[in-house]
C-alpha atoms as a PDB file:
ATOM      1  CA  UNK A   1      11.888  -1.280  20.120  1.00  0.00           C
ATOM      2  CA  UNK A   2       9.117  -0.801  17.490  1.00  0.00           C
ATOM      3  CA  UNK A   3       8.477  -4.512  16.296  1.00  0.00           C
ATOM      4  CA  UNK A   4       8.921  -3.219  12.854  1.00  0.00           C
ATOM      5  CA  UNK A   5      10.139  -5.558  10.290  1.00  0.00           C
ATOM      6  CA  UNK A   6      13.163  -4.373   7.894  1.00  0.00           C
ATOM      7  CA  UNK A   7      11.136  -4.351   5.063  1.00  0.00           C
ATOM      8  CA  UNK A   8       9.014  -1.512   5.808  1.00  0.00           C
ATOM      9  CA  UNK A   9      11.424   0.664   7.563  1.00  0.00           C
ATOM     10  CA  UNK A  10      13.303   0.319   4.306  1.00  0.00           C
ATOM     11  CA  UNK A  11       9.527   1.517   3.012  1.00  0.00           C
ATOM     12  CA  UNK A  12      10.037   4.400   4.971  1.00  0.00           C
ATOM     13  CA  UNK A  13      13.272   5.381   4.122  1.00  0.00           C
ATOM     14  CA  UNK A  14      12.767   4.634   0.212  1.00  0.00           C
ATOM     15  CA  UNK A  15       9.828   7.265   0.879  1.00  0.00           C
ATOM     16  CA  UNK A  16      12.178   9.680   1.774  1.00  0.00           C
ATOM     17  CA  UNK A  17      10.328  10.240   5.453  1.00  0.00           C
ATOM     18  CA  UNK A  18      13.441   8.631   7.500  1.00  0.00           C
ATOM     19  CA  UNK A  19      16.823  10.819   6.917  1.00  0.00           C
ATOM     20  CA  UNK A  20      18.981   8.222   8.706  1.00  0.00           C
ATOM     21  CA  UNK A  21      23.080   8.733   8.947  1.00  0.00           C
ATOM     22  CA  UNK A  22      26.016   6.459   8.224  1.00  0.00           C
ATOM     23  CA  UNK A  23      27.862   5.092  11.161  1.00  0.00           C
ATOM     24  CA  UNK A  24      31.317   4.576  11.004  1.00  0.00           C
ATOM     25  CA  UNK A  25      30.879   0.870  10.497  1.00  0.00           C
ATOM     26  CA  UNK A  26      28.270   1.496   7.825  1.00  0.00           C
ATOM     27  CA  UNK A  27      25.585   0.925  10.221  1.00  0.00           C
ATOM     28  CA  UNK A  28      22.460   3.155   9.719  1.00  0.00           C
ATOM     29  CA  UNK A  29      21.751   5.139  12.842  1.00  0.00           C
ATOM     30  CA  UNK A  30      18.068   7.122  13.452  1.00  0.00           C
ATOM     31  CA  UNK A  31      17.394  10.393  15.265  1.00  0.00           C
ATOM     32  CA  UNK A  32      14.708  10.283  17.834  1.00  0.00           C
ATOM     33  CA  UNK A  33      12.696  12.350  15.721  1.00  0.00           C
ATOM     34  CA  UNK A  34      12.864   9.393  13.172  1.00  0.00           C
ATOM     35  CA  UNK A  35      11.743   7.137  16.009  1.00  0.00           C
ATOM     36  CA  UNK A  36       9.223   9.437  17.017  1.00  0.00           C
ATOM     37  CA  UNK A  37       7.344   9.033  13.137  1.00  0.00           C
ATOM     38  CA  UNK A  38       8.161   5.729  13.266  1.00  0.00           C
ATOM     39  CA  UNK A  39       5.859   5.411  16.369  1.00  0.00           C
ATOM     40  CA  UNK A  40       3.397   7.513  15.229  1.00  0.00           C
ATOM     41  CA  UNK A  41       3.462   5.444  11.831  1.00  0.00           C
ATOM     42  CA  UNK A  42       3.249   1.997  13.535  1.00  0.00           C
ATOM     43  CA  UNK A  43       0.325   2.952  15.712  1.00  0.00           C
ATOM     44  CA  UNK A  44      -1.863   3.601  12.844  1.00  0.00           C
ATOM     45  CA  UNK A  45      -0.639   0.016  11.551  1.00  0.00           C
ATOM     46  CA  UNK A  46      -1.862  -1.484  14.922  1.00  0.00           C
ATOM     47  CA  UNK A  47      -5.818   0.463  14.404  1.00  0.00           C
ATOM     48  CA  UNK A  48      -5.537  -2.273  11.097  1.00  0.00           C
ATOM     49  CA  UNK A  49      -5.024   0.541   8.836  1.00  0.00           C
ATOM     50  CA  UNK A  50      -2.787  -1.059   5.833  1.00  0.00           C
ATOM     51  CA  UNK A  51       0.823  -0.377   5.978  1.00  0.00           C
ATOM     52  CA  UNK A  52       0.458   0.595   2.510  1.00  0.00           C
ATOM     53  CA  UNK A  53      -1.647   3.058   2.881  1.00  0.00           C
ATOM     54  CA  UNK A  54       0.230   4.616   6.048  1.00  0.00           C
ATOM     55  CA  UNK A  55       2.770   5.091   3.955  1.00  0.00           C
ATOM     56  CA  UNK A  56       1.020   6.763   1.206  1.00  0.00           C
ATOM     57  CA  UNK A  57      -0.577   8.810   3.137  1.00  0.00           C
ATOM     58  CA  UNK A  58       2.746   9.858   5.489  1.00  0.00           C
ATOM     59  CA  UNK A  59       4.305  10.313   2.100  1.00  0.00           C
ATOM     60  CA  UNK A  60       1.456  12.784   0.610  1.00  0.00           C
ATOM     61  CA  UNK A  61       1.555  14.754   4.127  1.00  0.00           C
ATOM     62  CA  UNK A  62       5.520  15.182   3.405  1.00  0.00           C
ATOM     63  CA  UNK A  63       5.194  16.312   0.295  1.00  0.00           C
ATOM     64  CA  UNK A  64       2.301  19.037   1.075  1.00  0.00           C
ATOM     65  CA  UNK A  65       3.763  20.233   4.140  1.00  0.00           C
ATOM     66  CA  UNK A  66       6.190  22.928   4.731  1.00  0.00           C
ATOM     67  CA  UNK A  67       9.824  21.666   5.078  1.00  0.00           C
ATOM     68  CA  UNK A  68       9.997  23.417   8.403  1.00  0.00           C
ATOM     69  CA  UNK A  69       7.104  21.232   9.791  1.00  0.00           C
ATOM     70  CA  UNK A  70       8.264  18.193  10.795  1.00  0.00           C
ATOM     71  CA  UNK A  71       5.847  15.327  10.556  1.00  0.00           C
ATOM     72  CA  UNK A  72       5.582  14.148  14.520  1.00  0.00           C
ATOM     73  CA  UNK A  73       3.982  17.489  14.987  1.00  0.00           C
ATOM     74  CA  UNK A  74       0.933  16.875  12.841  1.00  0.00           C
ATOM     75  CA  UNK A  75      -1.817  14.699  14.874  1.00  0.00           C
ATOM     76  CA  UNK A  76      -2.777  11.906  13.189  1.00  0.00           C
ATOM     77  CA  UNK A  77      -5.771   9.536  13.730  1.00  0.00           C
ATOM     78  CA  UNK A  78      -7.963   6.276  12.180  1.00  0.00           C
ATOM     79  CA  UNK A  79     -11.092   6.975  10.399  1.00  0.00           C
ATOM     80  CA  UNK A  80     -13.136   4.958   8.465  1.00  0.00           C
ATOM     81  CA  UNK A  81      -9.817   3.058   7.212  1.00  0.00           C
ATOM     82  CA  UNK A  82      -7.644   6.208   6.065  1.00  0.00           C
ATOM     83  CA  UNK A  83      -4.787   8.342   7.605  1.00  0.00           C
ATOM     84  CA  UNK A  84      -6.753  11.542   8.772  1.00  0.00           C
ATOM     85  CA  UNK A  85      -4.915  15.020  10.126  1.00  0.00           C
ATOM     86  CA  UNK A  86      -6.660  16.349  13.427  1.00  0.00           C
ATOM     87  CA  UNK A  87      -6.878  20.078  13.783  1.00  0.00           C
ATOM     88  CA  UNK A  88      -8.781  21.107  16.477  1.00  0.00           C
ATOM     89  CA  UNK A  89     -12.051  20.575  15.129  1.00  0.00           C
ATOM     90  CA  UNK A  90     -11.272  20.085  12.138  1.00  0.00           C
ATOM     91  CA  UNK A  91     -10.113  16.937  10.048  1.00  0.00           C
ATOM     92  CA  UNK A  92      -9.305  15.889   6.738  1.00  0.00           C
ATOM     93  CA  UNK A  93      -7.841  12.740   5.063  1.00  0.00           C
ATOM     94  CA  UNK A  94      -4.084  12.683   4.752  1.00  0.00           C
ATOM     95  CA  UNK A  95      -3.796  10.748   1.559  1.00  0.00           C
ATOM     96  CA  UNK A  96      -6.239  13.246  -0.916  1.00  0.00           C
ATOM     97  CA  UNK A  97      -7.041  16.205   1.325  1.00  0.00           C
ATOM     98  CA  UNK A  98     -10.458  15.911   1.265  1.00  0.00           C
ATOM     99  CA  UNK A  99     -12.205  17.883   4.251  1.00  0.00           C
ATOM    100  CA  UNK A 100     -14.240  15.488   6.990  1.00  0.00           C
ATOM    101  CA  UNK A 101     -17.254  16.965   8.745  1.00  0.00           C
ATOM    102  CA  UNK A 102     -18.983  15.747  11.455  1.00  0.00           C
ATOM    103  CA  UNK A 103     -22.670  14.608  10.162  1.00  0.00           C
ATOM    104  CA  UNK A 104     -24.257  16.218  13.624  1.00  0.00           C
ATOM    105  CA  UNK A 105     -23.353  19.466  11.537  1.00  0.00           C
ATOM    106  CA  UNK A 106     -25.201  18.739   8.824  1.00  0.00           C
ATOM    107  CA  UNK A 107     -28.235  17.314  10.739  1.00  0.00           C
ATOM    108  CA  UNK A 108     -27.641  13.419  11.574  1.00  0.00           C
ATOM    109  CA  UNK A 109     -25.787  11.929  14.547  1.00  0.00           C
ATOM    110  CA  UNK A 110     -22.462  10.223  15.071  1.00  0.00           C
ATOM    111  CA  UNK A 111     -21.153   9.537  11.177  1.00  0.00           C
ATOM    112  CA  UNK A 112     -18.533  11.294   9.251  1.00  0.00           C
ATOM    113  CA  UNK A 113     -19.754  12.911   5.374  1.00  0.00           C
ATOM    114  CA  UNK A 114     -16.726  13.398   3.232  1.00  0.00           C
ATOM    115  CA  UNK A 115     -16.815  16.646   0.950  1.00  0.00           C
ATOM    116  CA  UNK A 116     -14.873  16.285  -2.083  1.00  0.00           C
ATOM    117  CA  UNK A 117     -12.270  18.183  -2.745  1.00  0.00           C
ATOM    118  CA  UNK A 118     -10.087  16.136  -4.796  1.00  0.00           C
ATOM    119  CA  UNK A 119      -7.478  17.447  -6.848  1.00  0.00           C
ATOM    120  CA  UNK A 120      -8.149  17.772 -11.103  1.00  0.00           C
ATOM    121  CA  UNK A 121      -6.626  14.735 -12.869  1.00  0.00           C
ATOM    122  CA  UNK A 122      -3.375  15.719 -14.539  1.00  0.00           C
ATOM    123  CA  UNK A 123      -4.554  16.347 -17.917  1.00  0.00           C
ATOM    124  CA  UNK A 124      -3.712  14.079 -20.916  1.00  0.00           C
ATOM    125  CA  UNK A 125      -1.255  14.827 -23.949  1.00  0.00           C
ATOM    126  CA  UNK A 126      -2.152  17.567 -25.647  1.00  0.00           C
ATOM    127  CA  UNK A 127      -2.080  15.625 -28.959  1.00  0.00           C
ATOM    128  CA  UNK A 128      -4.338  12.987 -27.629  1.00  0.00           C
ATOM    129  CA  UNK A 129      -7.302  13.317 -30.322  1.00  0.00           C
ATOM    130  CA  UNK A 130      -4.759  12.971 -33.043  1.00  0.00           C
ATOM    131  CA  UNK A 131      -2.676   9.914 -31.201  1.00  0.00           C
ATOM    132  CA  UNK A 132      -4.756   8.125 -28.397  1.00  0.00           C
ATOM    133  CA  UNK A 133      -3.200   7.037 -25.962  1.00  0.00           C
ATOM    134  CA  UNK A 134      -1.637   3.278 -25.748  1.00  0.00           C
ATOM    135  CA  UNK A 135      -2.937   0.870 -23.177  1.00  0.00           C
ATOM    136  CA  UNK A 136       0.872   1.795 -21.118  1.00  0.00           C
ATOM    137  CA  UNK A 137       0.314   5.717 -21.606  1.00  0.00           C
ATOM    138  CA  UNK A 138      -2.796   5.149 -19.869  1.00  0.00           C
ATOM    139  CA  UNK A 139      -1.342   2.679 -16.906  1.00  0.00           C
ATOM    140  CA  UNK A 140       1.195   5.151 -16.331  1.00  0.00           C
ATOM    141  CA  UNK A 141      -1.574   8.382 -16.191  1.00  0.00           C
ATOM    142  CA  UNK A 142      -3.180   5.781 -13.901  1.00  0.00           C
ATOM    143  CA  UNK A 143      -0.558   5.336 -11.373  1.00  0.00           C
ATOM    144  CA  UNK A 144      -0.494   9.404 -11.268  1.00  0.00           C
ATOM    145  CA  UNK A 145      -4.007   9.214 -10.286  1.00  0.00           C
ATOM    146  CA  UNK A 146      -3.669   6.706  -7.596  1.00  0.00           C
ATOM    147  CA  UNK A 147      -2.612   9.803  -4.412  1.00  0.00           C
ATOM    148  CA  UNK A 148      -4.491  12.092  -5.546  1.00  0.00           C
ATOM    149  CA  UNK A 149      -7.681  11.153  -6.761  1.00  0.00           C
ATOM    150  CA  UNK A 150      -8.333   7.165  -6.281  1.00  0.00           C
ATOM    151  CA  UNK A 151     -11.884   6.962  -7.804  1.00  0.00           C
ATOM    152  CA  UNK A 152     -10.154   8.453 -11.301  1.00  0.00           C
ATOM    153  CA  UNK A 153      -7.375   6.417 -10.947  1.00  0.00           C
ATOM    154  CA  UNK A 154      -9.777   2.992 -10.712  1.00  0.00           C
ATOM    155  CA  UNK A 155     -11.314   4.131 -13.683  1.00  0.00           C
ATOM    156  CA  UNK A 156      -8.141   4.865 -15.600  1.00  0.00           C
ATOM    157  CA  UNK A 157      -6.948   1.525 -14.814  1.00  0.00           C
ATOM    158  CA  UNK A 158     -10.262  -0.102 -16.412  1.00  0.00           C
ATOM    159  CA  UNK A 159      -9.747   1.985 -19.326  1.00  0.00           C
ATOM    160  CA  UNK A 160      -6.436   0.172 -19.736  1.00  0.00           C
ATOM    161  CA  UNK A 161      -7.702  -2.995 -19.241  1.00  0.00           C
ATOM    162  CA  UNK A 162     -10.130  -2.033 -22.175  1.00  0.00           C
ATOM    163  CA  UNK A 163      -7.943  -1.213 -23.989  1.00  0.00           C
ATOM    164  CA  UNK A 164      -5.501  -4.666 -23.557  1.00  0.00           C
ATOM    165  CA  UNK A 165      -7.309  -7.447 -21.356  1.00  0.00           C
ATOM    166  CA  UNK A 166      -3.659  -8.597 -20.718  1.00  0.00           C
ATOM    167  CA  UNK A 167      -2.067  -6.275 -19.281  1.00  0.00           C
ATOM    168  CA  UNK A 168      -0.891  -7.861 -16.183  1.00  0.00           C
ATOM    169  CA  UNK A 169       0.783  -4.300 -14.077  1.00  0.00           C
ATOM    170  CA  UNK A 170      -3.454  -2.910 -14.480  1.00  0.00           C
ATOM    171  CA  UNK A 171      -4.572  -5.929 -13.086  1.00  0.00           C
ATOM    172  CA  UNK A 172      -2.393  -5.795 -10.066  1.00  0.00           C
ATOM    173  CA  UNK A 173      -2.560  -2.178  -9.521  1.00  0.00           C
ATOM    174  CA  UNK A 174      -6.721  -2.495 -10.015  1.00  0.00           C
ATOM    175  CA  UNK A 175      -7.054  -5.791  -7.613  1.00  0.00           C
ATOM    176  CA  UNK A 176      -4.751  -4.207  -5.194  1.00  0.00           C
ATOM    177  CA  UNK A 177      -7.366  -0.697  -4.971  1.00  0.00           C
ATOM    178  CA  UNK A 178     -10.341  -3.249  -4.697  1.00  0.00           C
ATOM    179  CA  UNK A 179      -8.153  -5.363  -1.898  1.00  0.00           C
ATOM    180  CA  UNK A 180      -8.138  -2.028   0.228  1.00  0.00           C
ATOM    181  CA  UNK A 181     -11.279  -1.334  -0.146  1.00  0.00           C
ATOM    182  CA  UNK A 182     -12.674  -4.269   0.517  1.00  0.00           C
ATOM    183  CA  UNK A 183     -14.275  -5.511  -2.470  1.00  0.00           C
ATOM    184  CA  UNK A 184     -12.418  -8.913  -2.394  1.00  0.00           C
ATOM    185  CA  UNK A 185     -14.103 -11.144  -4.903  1.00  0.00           C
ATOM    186  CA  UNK A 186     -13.207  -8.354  -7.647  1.00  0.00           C
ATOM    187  CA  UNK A 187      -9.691  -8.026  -6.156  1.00  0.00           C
ATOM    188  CA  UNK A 188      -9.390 -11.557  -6.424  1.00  0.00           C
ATOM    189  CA  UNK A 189     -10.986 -11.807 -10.005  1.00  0.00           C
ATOM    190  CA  UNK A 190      -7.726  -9.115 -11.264  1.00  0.00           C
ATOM    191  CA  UNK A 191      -5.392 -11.068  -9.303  1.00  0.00           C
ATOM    192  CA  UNK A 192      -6.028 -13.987 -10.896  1.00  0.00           C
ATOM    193  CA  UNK A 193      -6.187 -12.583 -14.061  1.00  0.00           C
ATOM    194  CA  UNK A 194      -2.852 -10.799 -14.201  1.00  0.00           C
ATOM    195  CA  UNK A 195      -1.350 -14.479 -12.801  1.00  0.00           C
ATOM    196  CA  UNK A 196      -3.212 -15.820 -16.294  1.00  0.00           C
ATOM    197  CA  UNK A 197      -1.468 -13.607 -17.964  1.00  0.00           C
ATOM    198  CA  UNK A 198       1.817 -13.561 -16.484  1.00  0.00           C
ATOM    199  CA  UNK A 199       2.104 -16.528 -14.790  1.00  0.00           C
ATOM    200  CA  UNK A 200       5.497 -16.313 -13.464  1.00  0.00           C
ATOM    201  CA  UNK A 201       4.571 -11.987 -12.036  1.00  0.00           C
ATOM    202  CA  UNK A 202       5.298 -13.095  -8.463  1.00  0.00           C
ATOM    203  CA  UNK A 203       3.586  -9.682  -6.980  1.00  0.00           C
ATOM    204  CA  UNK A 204       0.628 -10.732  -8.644  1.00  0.00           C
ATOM    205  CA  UNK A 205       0.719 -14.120  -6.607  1.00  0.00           C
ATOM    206  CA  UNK A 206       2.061 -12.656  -3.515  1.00  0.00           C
ATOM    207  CA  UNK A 207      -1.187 -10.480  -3.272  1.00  0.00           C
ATOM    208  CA  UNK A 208      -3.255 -13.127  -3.917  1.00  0.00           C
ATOM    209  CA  UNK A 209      -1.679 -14.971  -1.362  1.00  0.00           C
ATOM    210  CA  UNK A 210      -2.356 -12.058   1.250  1.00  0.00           C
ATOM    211  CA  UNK A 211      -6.282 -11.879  -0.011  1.00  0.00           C
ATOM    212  CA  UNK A 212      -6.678 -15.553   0.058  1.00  0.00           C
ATOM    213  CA  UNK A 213      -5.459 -15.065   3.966  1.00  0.00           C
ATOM    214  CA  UNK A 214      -8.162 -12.362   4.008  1.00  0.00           C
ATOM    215  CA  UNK A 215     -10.655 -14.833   2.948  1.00  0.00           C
ATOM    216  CA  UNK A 216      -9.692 -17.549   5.645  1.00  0.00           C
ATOM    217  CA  UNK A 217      -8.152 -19.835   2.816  1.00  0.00           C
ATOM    218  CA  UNK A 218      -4.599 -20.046   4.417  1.00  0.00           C
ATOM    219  CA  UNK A 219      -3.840 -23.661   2.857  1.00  0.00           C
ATOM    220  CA  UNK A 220      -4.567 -21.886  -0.450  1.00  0.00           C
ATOM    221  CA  UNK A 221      -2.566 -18.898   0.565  1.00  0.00           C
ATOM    222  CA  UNK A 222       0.711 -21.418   1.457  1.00  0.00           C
ATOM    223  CA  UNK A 223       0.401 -22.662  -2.348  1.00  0.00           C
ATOM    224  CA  UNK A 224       0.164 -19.048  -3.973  1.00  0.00           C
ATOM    225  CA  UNK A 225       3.499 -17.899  -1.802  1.00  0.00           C
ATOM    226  CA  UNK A 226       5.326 -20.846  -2.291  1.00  0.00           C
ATOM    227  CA  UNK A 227       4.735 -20.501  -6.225  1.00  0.00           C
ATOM    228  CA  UNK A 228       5.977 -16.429  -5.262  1.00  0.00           C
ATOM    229  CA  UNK A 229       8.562 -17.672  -3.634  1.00  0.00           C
ATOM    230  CA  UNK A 230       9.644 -20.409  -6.173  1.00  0.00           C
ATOM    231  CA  UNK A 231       9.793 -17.675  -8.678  1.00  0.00           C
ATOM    232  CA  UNK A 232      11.499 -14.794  -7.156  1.00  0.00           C
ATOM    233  CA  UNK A 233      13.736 -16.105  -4.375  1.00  0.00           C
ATOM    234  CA  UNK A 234      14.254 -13.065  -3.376  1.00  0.00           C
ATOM    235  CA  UNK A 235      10.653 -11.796  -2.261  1.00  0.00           C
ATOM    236  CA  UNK A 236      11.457 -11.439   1.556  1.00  0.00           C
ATOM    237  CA  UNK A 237       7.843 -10.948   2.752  1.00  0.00           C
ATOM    238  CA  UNK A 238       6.059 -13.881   0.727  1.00  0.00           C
ATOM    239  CA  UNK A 239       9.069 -15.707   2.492  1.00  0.00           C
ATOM    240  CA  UNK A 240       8.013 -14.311   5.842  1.00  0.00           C
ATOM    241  CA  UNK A 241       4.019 -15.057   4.988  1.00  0.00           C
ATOM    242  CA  UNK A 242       4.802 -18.420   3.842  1.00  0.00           C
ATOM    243  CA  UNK A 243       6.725 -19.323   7.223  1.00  0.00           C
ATOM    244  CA  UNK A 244       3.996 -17.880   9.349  1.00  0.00           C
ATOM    245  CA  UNK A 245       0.898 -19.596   8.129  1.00  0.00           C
ATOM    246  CA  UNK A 246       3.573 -22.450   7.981  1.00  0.00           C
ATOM    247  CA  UNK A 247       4.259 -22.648  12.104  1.00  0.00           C
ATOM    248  CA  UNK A 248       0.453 -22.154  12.544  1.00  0.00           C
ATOM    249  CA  UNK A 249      -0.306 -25.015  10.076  1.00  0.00           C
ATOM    250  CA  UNK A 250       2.294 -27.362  12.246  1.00  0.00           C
ATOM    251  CA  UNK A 251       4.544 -27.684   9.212  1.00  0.00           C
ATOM    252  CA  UNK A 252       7.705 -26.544  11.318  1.00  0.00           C
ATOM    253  CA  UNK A 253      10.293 -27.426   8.817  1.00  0.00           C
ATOM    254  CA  UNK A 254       9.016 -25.707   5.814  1.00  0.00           C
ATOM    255  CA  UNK A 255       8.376 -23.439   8.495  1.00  0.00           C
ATOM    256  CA  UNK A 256      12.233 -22.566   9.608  1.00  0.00           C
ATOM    257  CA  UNK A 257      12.759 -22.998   5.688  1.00  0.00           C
ATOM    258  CA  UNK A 258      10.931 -19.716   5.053  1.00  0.00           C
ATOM    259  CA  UNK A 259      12.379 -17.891   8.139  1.00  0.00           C
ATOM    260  CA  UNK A 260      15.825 -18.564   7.355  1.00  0.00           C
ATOM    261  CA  UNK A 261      15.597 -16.957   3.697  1.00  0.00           C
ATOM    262  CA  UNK A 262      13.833 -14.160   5.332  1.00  0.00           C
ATOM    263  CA  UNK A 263      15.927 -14.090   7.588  1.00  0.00           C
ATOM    264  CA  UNK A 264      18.624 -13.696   5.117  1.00  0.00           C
ATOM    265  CA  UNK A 265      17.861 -11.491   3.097  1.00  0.00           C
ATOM    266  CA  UNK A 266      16.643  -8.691   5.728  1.00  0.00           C
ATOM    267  CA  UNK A 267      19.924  -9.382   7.569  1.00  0.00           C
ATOM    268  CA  UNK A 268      21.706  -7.117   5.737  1.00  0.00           C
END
């Protein structure tokens, strides 16, 4: 009905936005007001907004929003790349809250200027002074950062890598920020560098395989899921990546190779 893949409706429901019920043969079954998000959800998707960062954003709205408010009721829209909340005439982005203005107001035509209103970084231990924190204290107060207040979280996540060149979870986390924002050299630079330093992290090859398709490299992007896919069997989507840029390369058997793991492990 929706053309959505199992993976990310199992996104969904791991975000807690889906409450699906049991069947009597086990099967999940969805109310129409989960198809209704789902809808609303996938639309975004197709105004190439990230599925990521639908997600996030759905999942921030959730959590901000009164229980009694379901989420199909909230009007949702595409600008400048993020998840933005229409009400009336005003908006304001989904994912940190911060209010969007229309520029005519302020004296220019057409644009959109962004007032910040980001939330105050959770503050650190109180005992930091005496015991700094360690390069994975950090990465974790990083990933805290990333809903709420992206800029601080970037910066968090460069302290870490400061802190221990190596560590391969900053790297991703970093190069995947940069990747949605556009900045793909850099994102590439942290991808590569976490596969340096772990080179068997299959998420940190997976990604670059999905920048390296970004850049137009897709030969280069076969090699980097294959090597995913050698690693972690299991990793449905670099399966599903692989087979596409597969068929469109003409090599059909490695092809229906990918497909059929894919296809095996979403079946269930």
């Amino acid at each position: 009905m929706l053309g959505l893949s199992p993976a990310r409706l199992r996104a969904y429901i791991k975000a807690g936005l889906l409450c699906p019920q049991r069947g009597d043969g086990g099967e999940l079954r969805f109310s129409f007001q989960d198809l209704l998000l789902l809808r609303k959800a996938e639309g975004l998707v197709t105004e190439r907004l990230p599925p990521r960062r639908v997600l996030d954003a759905l999942r921030h709205l959730r959590r901000i929003l009164p229980a009694s408010q379901p989420l199909t009721g909230v009007q949702l829209g595409n600008e400048g790349g993020h998840v933005v909340v229409r009400d009336g005439d005003r908006s304001w982005r989904a994912d940190s809250g911060q209010v969007l203005m229309p520029y005519a107001q302020a004296g220019a035509g057409g644009a959109t200027a962004v007032l910040a209103l980001r939330p105050e970084p959770p503050p650190l231990p109180a005992d930091a002074d005496l015991q700094p924190p360690t390069a994975d204290e950090f990465y974790a107060f990083a990933c805290s950062l990333e809903e709420g207040a992206p800029i601080e979280a970037r910066v968090a996540y460069e302290r870490v890598l400061k802190l221990d060149p190596q560590h391969a979870e900053a790297h991703i986390n970093l190069g995947r920020m940069l990747h949605d924002a556009g900045d793909l050299p850099e994102a590439e630079r942290h991808y590569r560098a976490a596969i340096a330093a772990q080179p068997r992290n299959a998420t940190a090859l997976y990604n670059l395989g999905v920048l390296l398709e970004d850049r137009a490299q897709p030969e280069a992007a076969i090699a980097t899921y294959e090597s995913a896919t050698s690693i972690d069997p299991r990793h449905a989507d670099a399966h599903f990546n692989a087979a596409r840029l597969h068929d469109l390369a003409g090599h059909y058997e490695a092809a229906l190779r990918h497909l059929r793991a894919y296809r095996n492990l979403t079946s269930g």
